[in-house]
N, C-alpha and C. Protein backbone atom coordinates (compact mmCIF):
# COMPACT_ATOMS: atom_id res chain seq x y z
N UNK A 1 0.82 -1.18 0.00
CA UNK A 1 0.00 0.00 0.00
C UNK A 1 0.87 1.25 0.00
N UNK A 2 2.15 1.35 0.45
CA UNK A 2 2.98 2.59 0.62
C UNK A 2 3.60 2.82 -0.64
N UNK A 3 3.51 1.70 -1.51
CA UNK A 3 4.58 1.57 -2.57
C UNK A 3 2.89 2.28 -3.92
N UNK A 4 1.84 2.22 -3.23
CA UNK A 4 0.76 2.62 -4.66
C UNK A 4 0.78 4.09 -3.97
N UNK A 5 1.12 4.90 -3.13
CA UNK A 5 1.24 6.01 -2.50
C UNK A 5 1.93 7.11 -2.98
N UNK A 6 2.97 6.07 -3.39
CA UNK A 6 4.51 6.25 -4.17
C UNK A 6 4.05 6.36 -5.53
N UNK A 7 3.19 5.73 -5.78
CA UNK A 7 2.79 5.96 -7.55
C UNK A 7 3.46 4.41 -7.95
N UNK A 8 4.09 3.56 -7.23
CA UNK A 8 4.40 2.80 -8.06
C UNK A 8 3.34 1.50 -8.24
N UNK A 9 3.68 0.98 -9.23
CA UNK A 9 2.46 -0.51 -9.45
C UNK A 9 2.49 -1.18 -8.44
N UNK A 10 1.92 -1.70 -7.77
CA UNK A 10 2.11 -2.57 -6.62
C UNK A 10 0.78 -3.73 -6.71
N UNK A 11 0.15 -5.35 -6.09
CA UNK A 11 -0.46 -5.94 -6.25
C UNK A 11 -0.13 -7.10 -5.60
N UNK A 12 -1.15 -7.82 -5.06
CA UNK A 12 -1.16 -9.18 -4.47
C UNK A 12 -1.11 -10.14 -5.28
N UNK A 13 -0.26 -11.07 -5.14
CA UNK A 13 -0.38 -12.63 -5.82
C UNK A 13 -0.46 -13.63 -4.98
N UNK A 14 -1.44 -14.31 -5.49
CA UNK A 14 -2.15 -15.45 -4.65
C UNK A 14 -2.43 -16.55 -5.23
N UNK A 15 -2.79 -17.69 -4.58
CA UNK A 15 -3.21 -18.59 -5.61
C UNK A 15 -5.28 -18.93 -4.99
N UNK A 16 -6.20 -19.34 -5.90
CA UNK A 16 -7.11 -19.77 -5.58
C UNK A 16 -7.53 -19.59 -4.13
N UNK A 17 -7.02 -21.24 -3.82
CA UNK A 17 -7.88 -21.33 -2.26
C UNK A 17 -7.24 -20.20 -0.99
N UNK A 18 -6.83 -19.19 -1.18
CA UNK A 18 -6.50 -18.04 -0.62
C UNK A 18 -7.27 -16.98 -0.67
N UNK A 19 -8.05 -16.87 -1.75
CA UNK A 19 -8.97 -15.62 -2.24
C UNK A 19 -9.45 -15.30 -1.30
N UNK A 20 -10.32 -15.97 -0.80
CA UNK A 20 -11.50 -15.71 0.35
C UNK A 20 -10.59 -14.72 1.38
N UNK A 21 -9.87 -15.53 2.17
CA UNK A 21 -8.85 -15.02 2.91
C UNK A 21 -8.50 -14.04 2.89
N UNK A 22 -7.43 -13.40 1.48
CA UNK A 22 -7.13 -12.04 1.09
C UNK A 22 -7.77 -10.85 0.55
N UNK A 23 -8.94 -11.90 0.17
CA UNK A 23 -10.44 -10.77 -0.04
C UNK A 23 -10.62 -9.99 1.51
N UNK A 24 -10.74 -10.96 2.38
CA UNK A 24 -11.69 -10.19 3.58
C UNK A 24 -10.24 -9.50 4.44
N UNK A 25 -9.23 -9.70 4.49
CA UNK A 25 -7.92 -8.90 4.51
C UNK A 25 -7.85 -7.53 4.02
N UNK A 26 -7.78 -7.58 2.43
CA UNK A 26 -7.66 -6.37 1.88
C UNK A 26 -9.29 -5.66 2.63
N UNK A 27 -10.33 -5.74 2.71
CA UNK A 27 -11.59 -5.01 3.08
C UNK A 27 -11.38 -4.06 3.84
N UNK A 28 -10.09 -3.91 5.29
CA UNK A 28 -10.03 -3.26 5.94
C UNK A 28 -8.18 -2.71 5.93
N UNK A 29 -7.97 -2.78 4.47
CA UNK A 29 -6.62 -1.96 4.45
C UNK A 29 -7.15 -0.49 4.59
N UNK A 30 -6.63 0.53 4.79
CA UNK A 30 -6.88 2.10 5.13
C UNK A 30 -5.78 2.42 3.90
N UNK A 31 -6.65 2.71 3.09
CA UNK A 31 -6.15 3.33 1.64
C UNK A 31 -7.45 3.63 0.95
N UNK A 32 -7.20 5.04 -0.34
CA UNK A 32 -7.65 5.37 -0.86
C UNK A 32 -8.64 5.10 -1.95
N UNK A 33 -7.39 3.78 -2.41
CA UNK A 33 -7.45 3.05 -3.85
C UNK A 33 -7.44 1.58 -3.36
N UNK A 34 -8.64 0.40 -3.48
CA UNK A 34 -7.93 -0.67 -2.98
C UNK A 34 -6.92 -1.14 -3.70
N UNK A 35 -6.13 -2.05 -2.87
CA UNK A 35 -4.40 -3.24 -3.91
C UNK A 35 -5.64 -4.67 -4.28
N UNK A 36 -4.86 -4.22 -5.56
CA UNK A 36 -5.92 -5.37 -6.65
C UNK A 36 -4.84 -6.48 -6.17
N UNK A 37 -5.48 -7.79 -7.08
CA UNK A 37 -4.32 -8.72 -6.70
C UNK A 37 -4.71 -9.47 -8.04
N UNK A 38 -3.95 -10.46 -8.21
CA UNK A 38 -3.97 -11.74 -8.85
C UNK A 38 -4.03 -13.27 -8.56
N UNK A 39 -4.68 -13.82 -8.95
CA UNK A 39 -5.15 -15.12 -8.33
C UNK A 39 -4.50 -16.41 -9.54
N UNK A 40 -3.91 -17.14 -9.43
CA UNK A 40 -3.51 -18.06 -9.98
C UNK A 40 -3.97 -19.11 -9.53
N UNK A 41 -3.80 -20.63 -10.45
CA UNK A 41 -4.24 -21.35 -10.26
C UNK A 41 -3.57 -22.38 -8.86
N UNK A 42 -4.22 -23.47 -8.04
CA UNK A 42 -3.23 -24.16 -7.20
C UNK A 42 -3.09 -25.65 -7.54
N UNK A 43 -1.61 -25.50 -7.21
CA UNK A 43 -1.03 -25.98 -6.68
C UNK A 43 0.51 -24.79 -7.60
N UNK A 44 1.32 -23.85 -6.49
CA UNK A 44 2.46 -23.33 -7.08
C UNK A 44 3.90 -24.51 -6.89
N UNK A 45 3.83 -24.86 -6.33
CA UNK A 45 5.00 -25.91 -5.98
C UNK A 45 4.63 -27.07 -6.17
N UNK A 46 5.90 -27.88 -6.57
CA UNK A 46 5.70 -29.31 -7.28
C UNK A 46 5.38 -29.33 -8.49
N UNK A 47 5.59 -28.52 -9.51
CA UNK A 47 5.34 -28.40 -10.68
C UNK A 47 6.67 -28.58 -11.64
N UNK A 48 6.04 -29.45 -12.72
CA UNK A 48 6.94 -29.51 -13.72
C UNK A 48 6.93 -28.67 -14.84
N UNK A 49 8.29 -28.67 -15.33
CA UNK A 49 8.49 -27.23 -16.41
C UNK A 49 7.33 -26.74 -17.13
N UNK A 50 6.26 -27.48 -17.44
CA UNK A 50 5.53 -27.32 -18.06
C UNK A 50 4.16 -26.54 -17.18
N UNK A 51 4.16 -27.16 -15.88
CA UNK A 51 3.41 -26.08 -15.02
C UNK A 51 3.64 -24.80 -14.68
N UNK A 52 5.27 -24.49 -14.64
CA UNK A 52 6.15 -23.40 -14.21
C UNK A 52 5.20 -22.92 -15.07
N UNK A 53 5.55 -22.75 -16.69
CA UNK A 53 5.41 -22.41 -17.46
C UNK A 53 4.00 -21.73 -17.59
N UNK A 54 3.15 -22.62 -17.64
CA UNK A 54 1.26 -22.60 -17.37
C UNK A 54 1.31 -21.62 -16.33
N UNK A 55 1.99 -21.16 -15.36
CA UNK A 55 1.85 -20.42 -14.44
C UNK A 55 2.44 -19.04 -14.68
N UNK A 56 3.52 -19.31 -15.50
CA UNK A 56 3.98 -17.35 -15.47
C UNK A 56 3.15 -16.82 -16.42
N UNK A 57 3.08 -17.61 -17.96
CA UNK A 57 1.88 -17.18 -18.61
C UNK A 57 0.89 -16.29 -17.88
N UNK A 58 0.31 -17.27 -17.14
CA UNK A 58 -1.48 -16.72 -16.22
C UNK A 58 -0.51 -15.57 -15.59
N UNK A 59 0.18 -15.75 -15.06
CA UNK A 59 0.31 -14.03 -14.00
C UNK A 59 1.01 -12.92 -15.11
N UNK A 60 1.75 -13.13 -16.05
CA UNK A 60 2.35 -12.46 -17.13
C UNK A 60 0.86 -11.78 -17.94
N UNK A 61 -0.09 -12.68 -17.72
CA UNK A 61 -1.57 -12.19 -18.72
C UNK A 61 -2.23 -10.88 -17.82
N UNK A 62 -2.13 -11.60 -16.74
CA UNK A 62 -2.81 -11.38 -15.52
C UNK A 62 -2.41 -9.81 -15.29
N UNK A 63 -1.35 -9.90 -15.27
CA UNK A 63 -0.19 -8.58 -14.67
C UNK A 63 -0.48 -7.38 -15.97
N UNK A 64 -0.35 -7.94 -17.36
CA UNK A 64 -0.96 -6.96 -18.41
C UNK A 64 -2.80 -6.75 -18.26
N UNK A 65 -2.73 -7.11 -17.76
CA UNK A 65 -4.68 -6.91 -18.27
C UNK A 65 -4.51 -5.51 -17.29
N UNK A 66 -3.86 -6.06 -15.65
CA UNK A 66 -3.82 -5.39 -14.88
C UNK A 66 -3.39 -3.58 -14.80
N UNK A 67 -2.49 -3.96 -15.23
CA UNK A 67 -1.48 -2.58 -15.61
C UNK A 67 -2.92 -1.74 -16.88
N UNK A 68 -3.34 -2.83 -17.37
CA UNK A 68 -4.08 -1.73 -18.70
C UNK A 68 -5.09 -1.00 -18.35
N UNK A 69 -5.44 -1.24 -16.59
CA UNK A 69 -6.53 -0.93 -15.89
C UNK A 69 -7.87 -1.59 -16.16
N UNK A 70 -7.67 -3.17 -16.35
CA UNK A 70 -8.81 -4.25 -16.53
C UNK A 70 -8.90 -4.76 -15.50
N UNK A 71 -9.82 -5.96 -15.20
CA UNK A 71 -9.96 -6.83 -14.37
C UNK A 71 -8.74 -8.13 -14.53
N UNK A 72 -7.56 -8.20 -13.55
CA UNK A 72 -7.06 -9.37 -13.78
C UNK A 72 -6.78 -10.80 -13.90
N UNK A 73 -8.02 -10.82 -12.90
CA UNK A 73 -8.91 -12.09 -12.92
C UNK A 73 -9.85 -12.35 -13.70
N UNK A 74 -9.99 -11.70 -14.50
CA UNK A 74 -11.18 -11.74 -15.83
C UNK A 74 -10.99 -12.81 -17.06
């Protein structure tokens, strides 16, 4: 939150079964603007190259939609 204050991009990354959690978290940050986040799919660890992969994609998509001022979970 000090770093979107700053003007700079800032954002949560999460995976799935966390949402709930960091949903009702962020509700009572004290800021202006809420910190959007990104939600990926789970399981982040234990993945083979090919999951790595499946995974920076989604937050690499995720992170542009974001920045373009879209929904990044969309």
């Amino acid at each position: 939150m000090l770093l979107q204050r700053l003007g700079v991009a800032a954002f949560v990354i999460l995976t799935e079964p966390f949402r709930a959690v960091v949903a009702k978290m962020l509700e009572f940050q004290e800021t202006d603007r809420p910190l959007p986040y990104i939600v990926l799919d789970h399981p982040m660890q234990n993945l083979d190259a090919n999951g790595v992969e499946a995974r920076a994609r989604q937050l690499a998509a995720a992170a542009q939609r974001l920045l373009a001022g879209e929904e990044p979970n969309g």
